[in-house]
Structure formats: structure tokens, C-alpha cells
N, C-alpha and C. Protein backbone atom coordinates (compact mmCIF):
# COMPACT_ATOMS: atom_id res chain seq x y z
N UNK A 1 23.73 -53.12 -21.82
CA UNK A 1 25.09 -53.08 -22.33
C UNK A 1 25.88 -54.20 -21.68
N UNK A 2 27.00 -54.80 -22.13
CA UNK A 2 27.50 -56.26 -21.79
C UNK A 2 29.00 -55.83 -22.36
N UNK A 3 30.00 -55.55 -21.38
CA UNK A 3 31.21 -55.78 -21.66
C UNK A 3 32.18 -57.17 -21.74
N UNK A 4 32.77 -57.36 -22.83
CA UNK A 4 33.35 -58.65 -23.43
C UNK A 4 34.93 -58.33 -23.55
N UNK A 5 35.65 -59.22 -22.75
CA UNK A 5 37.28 -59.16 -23.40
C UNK A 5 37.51 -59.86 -24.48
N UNK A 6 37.96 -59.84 -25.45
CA UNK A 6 38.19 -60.77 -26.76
C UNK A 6 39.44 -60.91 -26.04
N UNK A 7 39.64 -62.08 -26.95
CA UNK A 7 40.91 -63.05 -27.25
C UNK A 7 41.44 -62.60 -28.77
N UNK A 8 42.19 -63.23 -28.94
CA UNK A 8 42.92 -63.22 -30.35
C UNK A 8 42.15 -63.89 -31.95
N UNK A 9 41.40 -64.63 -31.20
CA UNK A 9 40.25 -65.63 -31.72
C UNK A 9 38.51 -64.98 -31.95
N UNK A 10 38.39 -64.37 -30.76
CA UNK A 10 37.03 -64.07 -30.28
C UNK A 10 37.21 -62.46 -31.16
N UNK A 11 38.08 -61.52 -31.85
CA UNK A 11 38.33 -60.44 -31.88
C UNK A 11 38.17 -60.29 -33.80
N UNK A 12 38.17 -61.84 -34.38
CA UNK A 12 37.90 -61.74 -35.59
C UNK A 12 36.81 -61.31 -35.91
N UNK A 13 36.03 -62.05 -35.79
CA UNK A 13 34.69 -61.54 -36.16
C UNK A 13 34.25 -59.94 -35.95
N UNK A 14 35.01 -59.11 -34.87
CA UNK A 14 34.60 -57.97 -34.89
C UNK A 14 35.29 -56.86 -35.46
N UNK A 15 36.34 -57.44 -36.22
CA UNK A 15 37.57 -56.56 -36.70
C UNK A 15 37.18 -55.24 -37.80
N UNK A 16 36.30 -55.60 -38.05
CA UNK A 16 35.45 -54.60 -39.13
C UNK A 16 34.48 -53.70 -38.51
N UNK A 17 33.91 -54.10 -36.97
CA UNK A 17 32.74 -53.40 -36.61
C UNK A 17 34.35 -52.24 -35.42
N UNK A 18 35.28 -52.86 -35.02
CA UNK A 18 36.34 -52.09 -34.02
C UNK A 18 37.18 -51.07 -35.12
N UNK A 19 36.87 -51.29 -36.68
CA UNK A 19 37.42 -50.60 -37.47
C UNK A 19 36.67 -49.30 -37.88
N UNK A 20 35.39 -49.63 -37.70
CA UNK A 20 34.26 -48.28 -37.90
C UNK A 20 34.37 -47.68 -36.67
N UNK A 21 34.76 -48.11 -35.32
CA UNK A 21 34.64 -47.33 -33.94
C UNK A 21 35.75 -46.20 -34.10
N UNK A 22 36.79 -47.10 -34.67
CA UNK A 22 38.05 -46.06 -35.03
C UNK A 22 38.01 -45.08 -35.91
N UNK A 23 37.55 -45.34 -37.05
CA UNK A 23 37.44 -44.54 -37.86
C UNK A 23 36.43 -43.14 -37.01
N UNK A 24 35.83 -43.69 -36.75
CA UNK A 24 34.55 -43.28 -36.42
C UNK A 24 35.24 -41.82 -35.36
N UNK A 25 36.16 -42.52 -34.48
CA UNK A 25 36.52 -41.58 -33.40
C UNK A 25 37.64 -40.85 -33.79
N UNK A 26 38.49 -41.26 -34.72
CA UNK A 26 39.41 -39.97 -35.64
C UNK A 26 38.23 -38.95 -36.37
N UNK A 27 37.60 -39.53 -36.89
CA UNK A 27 37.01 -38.60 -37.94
C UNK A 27 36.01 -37.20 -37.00
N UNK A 28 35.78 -37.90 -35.90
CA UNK A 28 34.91 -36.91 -34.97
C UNK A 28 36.21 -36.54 -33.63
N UNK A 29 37.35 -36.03 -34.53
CA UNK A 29 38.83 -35.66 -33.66
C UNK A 29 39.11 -36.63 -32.08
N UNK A 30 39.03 -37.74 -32.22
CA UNK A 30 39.76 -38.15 -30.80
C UNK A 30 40.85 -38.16 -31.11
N UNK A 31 41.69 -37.67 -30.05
CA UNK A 31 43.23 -37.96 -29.95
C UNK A 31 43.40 -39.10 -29.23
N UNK A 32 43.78 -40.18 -30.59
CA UNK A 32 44.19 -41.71 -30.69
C UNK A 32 45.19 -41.71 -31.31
N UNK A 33 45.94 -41.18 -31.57
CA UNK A 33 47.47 -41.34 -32.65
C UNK A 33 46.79 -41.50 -34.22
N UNK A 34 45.95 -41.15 -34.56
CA UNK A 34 45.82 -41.27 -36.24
C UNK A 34 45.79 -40.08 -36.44
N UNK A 35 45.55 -40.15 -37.95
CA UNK A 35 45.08 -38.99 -38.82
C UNK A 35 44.32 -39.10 -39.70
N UNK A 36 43.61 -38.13 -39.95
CA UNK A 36 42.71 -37.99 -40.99
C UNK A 36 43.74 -38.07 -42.79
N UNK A 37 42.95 -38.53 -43.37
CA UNK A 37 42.01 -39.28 -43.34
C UNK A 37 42.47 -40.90 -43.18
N UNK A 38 41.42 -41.75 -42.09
CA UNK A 38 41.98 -42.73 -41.73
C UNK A 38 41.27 -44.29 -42.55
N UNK A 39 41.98 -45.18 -43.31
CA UNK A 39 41.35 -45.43 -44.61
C UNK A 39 41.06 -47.15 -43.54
N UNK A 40 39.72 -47.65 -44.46
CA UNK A 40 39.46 -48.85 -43.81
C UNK A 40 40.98 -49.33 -43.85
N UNK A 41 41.78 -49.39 -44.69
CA UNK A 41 42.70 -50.15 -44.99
C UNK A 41 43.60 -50.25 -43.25
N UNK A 42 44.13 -48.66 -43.51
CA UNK A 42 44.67 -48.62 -42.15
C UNK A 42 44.39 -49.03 -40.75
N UNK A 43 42.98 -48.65 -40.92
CA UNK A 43 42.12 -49.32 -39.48
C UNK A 43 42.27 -50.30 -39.24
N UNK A 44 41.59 -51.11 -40.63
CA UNK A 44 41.82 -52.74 -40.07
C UNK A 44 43.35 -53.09 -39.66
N UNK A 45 44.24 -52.52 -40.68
CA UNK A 45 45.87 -53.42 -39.95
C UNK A 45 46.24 -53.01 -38.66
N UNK A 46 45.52 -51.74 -38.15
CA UNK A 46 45.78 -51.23 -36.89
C UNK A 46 45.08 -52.40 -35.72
N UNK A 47 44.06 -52.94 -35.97
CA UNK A 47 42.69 -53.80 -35.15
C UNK A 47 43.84 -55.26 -35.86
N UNK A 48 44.47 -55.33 -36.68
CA UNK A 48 45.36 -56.77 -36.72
C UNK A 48 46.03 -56.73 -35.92
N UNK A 49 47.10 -55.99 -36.00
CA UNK A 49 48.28 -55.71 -35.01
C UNK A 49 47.95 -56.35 -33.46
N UNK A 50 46.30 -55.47 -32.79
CA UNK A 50 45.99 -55.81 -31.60
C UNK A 50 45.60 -57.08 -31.72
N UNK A 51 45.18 -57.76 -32.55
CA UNK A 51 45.02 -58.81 -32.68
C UNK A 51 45.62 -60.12 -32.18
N UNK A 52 47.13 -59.67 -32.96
CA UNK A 52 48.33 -60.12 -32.53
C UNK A 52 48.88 -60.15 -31.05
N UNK A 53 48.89 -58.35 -30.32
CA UNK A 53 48.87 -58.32 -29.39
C UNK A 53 48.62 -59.25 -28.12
N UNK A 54 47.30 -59.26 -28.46
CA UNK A 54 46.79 -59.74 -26.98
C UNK A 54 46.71 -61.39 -26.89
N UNK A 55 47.39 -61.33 -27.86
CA UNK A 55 47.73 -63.08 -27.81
C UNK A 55 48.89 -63.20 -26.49
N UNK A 56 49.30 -62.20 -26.04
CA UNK A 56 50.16 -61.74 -24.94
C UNK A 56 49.57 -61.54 -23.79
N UNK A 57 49.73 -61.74 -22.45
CA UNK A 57 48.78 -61.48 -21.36
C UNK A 57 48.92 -60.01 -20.89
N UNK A 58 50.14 -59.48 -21.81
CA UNK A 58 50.26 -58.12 -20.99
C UNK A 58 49.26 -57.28 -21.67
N UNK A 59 48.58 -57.20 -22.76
CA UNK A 59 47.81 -56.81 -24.02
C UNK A 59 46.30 -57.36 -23.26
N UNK A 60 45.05 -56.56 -23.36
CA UNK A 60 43.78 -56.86 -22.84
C UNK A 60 43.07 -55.64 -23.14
N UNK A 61 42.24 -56.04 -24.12
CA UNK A 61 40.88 -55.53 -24.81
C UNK A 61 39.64 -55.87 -24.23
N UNK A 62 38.97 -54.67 -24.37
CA UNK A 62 37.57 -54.87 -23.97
C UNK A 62 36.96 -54.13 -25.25
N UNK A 63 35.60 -54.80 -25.18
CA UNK A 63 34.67 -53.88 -25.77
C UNK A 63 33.29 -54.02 -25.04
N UNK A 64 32.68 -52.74 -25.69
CA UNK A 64 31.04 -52.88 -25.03
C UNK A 64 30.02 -53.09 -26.19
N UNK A 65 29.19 -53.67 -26.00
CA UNK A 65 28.34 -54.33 -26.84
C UNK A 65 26.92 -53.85 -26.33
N UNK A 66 25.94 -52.79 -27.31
CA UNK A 66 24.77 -52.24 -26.66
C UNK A 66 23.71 -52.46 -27.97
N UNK A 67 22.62 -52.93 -26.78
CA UNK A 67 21.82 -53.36 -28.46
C UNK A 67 22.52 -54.69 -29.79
N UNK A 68 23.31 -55.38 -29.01
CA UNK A 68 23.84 -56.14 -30.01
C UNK A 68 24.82 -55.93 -31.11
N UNK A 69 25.19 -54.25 -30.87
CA UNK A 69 26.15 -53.35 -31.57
C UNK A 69 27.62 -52.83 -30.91
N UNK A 70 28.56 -53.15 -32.01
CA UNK A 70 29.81 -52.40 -30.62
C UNK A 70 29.92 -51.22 -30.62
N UNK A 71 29.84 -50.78 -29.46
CA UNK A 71 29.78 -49.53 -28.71
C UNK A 71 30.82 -48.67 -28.62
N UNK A 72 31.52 -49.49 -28.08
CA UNK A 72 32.91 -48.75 -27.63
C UNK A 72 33.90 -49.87 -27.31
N UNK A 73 35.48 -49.54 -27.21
CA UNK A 73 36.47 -50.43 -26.55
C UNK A 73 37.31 -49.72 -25.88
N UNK A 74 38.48 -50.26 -25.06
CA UNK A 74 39.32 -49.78 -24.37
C UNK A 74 40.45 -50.65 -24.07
N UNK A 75 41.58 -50.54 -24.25
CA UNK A 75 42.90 -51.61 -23.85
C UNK A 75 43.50 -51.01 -22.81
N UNK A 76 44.26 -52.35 -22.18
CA UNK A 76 45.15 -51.65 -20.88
C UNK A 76 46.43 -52.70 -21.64
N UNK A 77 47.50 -52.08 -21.28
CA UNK A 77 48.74 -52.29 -21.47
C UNK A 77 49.36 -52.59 -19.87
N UNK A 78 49.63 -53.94 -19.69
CA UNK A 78 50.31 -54.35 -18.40
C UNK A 78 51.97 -54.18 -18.68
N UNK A 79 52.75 -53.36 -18.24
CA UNK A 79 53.98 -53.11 -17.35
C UNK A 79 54.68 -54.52 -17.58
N UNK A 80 55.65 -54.84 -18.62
CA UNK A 80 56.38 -56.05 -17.77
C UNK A 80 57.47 -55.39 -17.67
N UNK A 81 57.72 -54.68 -17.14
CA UNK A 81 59.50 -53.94 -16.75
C UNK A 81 59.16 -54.34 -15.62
N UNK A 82 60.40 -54.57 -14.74
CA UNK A 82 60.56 -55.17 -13.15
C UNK A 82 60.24 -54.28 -12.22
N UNK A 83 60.71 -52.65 -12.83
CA UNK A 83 60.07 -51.55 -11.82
C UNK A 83 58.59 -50.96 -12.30
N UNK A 84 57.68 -52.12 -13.08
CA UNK A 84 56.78 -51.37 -13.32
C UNK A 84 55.57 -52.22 -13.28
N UNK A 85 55.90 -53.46 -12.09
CA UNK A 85 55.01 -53.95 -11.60
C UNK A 85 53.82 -53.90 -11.00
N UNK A 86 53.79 -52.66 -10.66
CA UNK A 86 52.59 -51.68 -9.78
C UNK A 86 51.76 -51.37 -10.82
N UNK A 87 52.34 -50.80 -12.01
CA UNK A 87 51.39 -49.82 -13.42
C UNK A 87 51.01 -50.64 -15.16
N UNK A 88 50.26 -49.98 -15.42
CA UNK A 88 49.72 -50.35 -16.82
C UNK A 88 49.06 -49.18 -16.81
N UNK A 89 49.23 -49.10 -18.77
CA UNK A 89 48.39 -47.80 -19.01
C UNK A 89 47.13 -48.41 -19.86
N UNK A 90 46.35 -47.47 -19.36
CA UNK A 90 44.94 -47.04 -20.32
C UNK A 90 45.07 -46.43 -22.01
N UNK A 91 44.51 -47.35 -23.16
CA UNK A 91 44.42 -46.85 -24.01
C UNK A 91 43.52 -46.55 -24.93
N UNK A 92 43.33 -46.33 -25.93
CA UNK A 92 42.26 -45.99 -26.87
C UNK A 92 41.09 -45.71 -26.48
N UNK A 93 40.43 -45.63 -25.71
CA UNK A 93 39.20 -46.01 -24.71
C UNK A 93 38.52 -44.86 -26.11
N UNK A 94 37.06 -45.54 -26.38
CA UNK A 94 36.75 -45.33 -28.04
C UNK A 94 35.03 -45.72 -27.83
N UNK A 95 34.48 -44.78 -28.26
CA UNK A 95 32.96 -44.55 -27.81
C UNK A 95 32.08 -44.39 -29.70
N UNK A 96 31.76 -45.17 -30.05
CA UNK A 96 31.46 -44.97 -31.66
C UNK A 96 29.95 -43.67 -30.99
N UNK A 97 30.31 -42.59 -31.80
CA UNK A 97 29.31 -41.22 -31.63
C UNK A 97 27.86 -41.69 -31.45
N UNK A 98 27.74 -42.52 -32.15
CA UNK A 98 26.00 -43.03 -32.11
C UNK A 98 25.56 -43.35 -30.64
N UNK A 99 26.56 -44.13 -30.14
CA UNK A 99 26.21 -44.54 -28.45
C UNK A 99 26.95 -43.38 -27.82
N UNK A 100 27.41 -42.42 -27.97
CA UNK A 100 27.72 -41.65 -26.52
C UNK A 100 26.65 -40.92 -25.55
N UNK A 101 27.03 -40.76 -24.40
CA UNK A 101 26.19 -40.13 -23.48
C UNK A 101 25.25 -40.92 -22.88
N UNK A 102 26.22 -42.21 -23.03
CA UNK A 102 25.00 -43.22 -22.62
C UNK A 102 25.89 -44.19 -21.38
N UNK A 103 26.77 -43.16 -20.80
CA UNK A 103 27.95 -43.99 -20.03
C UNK A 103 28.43 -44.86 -20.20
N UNK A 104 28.54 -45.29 -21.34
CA UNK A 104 29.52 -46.50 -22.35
C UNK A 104 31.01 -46.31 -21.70
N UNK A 105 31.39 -45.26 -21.76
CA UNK A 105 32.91 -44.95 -21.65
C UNK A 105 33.72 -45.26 -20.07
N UNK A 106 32.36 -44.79 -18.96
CA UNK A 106 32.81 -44.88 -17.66
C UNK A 106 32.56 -46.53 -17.53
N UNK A 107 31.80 -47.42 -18.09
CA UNK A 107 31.51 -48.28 -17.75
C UNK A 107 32.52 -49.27 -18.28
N UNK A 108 33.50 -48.69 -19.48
CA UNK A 108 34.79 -49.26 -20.35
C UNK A 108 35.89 -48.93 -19.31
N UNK A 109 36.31 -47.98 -18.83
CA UNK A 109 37.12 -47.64 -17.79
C UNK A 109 36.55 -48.57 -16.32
N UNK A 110 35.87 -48.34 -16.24
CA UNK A 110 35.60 -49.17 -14.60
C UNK A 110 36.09 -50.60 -14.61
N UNK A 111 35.58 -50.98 -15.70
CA UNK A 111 35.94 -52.57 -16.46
C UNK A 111 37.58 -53.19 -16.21
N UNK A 112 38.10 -51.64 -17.20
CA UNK A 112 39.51 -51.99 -17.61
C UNK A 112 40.19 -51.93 -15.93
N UNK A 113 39.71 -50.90 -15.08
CA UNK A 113 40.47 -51.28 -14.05
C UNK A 113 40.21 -52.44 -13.00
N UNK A 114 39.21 -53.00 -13.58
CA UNK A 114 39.16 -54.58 -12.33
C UNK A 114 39.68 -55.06 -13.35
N UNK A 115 40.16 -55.03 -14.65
CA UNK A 115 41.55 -55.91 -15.15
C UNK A 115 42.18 -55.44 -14.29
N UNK A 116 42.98 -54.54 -14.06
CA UNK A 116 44.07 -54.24 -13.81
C UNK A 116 44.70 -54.21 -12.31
N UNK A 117 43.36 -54.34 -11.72
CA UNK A 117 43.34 -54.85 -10.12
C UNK A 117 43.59 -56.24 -10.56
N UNK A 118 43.32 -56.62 -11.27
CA UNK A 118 43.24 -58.24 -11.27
C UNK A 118 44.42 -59.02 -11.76
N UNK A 119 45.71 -57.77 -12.38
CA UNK A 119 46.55 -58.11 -12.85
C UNK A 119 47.75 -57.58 -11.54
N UNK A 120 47.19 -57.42 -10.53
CA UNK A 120 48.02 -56.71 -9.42
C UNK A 120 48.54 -55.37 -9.89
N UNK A 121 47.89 -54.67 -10.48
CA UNK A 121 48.35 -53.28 -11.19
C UNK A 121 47.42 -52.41 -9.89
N UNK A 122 48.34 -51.38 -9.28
CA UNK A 122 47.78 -50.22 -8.65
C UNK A 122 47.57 -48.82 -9.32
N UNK A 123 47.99 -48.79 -10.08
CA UNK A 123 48.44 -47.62 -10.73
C UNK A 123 48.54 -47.38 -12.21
N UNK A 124 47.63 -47.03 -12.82
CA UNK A 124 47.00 -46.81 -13.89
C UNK A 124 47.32 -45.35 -14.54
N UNK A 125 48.07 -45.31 -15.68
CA UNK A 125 48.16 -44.35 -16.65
C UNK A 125 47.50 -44.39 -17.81
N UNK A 126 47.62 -42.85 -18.50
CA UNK A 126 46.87 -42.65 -19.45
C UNK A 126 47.11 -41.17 -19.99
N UNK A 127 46.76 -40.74 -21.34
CA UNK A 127 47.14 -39.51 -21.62
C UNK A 127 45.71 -39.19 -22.74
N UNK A 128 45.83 -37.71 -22.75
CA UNK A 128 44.56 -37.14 -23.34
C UNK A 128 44.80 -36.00 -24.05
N UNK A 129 44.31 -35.13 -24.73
CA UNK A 129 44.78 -34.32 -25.43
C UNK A 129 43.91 -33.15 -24.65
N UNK A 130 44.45 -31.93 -24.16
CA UNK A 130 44.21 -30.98 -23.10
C UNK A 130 42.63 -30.71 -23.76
N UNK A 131 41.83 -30.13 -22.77
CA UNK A 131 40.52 -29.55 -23.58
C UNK A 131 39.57 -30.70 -23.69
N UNK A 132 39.62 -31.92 -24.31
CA UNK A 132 39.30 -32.98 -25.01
C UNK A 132 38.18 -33.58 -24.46
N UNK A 133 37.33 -33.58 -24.74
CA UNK A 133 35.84 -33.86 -23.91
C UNK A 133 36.47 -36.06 -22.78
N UNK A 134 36.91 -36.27 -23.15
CA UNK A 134 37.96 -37.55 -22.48
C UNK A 134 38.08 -36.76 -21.42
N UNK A 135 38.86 -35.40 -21.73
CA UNK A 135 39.25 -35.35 -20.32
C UNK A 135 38.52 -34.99 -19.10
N UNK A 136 37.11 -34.32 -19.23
CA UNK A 136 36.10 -34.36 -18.17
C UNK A 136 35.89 -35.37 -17.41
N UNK A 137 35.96 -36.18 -18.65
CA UNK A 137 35.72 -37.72 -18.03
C UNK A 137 36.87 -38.88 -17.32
N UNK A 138 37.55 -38.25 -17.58
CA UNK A 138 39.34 -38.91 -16.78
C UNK A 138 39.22 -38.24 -15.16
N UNK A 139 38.87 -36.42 -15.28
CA UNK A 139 39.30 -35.63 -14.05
C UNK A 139 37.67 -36.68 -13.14
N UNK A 140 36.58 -36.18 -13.39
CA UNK A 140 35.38 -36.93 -13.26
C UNK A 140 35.84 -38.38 -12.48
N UNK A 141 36.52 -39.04 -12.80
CA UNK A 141 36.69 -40.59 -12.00
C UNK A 141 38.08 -40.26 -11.36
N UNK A 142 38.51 -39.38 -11.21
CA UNK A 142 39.58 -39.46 -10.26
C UNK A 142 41.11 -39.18 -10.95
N UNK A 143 41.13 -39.62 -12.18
CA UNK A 143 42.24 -39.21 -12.94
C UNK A 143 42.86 -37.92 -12.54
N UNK A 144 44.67 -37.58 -12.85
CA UNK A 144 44.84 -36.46 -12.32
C UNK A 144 45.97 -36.31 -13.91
């Protein structure tokens, strides 16, 4: 497995394979802010948007790439408020069902936080939906 940050550039080519991860993880209930039913249409303008995003330094995508397939992704959102220099949150962190259980997800999180060490961020947020198999895996690395 080989984790990759795209760029704004580097993120085209996969905009269709980060649109099946999504779909993929509404349709098998992650709590990501969508809803069923979630149409290529929507996906992709959702995977534009970030697109756009991270043309910004505060915006930073990862994905994991297993077997030459994407696996999973995860964004961190860097803090530019003046009192929120310390934090960035954790988002979407997104495991397409075919690869889970294969520590894709801890290895997307471990990732995102040497961004975020790397962005002088100490302090890392994130939210989950109670119950939510995520959240084993949040309490599991230390999350509270």
C-alpha cells in the first residue's frame, strides 16, 4: 500500500475512482454528511469542490493506493484563525469496503497526522457518528 497527497492537478485523474470510494462509503452508512441516494453526479462535484480546495495549503488530501487501486482517503483541514494555530481537523477518512480490514484506515490517519505535525498543528479534531465502527478506530489510536 503507498500513500499519495494529490495536488489540484495530480487529483484529476482520480476524480472518478475518489467518487466510487464515496459513494461506496454512504451507501455502506458512513457518516460523511451525504445521503442516500448519492448520485455519480453529486459525488463527482463534491471530489471538484476538493479539488478546488487544496489548491489552498490549508486543504490536504491523501489517498491510499493498494494493488494499484484507491483504497481509501482522508483530508485534514489546517486552522487559519489566529487562535487556532495549534489545530486542524480530520475529515472524511473513507475506506472503499473491498479493502477494509486491511489497516488502510490507521495507516490514512497516521499519515494525515505527520501532515499535521508538519504543519505545526498539535491538536487534531474530528467527529464520528456514536456506535460507528470509525469510532473503535478513533478511541483505538488515542482519540477521545
Amino acid at each position: 500500500m503507498k500513500i499519495h497527497r494529490l495536488t489540484s492537478q495530480t487529483i484529476l485523474p482520480e476524480l472518478p475512482k475518489l467518487s466510487a470510494v464515496l459513494q461506496d462509503a454512504v451507501t455502506h452508512g458512513a457518516s460523511v454528511g451525504f445521503l442516500l441516494p448519492l448520485s455519480n453526479k453529486e459525488a463527482l462535484a463534491y471530489w471538484q469542490d476538493v479539488a478546488k480546495a487544496i489548491e489552498d495549503p490549508g486543504r490536504v488530501l491523501l489517498i491510499a493506493k493498494a494493488d494499484n487501486e484507491l483504497a481509501g482517503t482522508v483530508q485534514l483541514d489546517i486552522s487559519a484563525r489566529a487562535n487556532g494555530s495549534h489545530r486542524a481537523e480530520v475529515a472524511k477518512l473513507m475506506v472503499h469496503t473491498s479493502f477494509r480490514k486491511q489497516g488502510i484506515a490507521q495507516t490514512l490517519i497516521n499519515a494525515i497526522e505527520v501532515e499535521a505535525r508538519s504543519a505545526g498543528r498539535t491538536t487534531l479534531i474530528l467527529d464520528t457518528l456514536e456506535g460507528d465502527p470509525s469510532e473503535a478506530l478513533y478511541t483505538k489510536l488515542g482519540y477521545v
